[in-house]
Protein backbone atom coordinates (compact mmCIF):
# COMPACT_ATOMS: atom_id res chain seq x y z
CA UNK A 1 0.00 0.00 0.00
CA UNK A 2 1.27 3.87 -0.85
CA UNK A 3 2.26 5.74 2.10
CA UNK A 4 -0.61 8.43 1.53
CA UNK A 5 -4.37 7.66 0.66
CA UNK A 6 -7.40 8.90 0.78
CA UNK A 7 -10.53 7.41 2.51
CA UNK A 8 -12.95 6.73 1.02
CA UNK A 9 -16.88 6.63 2.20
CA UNK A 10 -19.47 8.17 3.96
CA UNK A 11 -16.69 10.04 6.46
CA UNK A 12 -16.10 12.48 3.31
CA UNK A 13 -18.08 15.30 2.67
CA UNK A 14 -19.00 16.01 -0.90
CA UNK A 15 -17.23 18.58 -2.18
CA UNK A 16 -21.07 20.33 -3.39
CA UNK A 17 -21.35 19.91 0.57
CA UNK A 18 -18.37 21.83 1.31
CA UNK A 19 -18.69 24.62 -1.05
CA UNK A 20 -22.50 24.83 -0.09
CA UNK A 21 -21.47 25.15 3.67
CA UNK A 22 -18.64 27.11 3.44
CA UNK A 23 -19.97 30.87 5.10
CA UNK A 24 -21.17 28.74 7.56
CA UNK A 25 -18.31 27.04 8.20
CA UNK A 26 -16.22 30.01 8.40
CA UNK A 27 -18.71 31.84 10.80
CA UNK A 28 -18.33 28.67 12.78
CA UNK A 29 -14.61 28.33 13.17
CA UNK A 30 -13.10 31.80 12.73
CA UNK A 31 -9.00 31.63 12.52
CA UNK A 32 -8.10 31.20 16.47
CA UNK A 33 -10.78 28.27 16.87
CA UNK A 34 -9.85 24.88 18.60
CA UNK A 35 -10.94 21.78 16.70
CA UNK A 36 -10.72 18.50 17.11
CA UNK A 37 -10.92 15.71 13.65
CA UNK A 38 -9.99 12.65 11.90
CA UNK A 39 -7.46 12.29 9.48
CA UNK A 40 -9.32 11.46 6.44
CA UNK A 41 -6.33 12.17 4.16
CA UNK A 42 -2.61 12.05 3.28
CA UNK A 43 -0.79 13.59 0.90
CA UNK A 44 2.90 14.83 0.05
CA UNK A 45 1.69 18.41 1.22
CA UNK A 46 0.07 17.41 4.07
CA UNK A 47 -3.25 16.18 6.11
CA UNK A 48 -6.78 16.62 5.47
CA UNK A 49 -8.90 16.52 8.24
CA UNK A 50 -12.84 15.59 8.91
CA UNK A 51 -13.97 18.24 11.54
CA UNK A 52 -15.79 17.14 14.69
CA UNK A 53 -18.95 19.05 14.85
CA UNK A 54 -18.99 20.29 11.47
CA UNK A 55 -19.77 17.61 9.03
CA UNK A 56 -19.94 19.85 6.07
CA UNK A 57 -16.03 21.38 6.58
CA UNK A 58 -12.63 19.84 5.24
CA UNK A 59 -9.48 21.19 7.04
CA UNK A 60 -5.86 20.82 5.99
CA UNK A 61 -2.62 20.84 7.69
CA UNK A 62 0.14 21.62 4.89
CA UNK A 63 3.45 20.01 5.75
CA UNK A 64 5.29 23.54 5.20
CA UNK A 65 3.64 23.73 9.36
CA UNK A 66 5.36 20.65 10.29
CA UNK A 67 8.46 20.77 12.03
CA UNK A 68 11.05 19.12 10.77
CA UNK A 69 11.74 15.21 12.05
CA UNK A 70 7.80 15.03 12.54
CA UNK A 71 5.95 12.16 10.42
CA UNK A 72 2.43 13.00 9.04
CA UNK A 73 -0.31 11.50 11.43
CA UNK A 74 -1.68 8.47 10.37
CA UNK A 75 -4.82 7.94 8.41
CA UNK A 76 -7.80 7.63 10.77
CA UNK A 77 -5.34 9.30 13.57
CA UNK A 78 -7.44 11.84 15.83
CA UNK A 79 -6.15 15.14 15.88
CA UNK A 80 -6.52 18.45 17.41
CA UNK A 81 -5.55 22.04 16.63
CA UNK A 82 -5.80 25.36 15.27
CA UNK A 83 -7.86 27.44 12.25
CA UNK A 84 -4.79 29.98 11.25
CA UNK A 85 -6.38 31.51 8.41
CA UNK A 86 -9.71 30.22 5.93
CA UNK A 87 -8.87 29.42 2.14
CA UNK A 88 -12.02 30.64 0.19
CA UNK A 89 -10.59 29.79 -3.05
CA UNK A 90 -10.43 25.82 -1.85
CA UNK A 91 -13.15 25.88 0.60
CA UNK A 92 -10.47 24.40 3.04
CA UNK A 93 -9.84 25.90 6.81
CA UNK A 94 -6.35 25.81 7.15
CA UNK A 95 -4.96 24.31 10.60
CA UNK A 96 -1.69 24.17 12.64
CA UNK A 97 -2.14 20.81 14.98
CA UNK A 98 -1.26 20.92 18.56
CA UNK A 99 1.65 18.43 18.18
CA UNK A 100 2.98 20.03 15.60
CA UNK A 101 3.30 22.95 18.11
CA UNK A 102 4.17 21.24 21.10
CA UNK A 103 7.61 19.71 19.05
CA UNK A 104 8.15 23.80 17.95
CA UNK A 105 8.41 24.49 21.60
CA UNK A 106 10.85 21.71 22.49
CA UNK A 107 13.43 22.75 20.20
């Protein structure tokens, strides 16, 4: 099996979904939110993330956030973190996860 997949199934939101949602979304989870998801999603670039709460919303944790030595989390993998800024173009909220900031701090 590749390193990075995608899930597949009822955990992903249609992307009509996440367009359709998206002011709410944003209104929801302005940048400074908490959050806590599911990794539904690995790529080279990073995570993508099913948001607790908000079934309609896809968040994304780009590697260029990751410090380096740290692995991607694994598909599945529960995660918590941070909306830094909202990406209106992609529909995505963009999100710095806690252990990602916790291994920042140790070095």
């Amino acid at each position: 099996m590749d390193e990075y997949g995608w899930a597949a199934g009822p955990e992903v939101p249609a992307a009509e979904a996440v367009r359709g949602s998206w002011v709410a979304t944003v209104a929801s989870l302005p940048v400074g939110s908490r959050l806590i998801g599911t990794v539904i999603g690995r790529r080279p670039f990073g995570i993508f993330v099913r948001i607790d709460g908000v079934p309609d919303a896809m968040a994304l944790a780009e590697i260029s956030r990751m410090p380096l030595g740290m692995e991607l989390p694994a598909l599945e993998a529960l995660v918590s973190g941070e909306v830094y800024w909202h990406d209106d173009r992609n529909h995505q909220v963009r999100i710095r996860l806690d252990e990602w900031q916790g291994a920042d701090e140790a070095t």
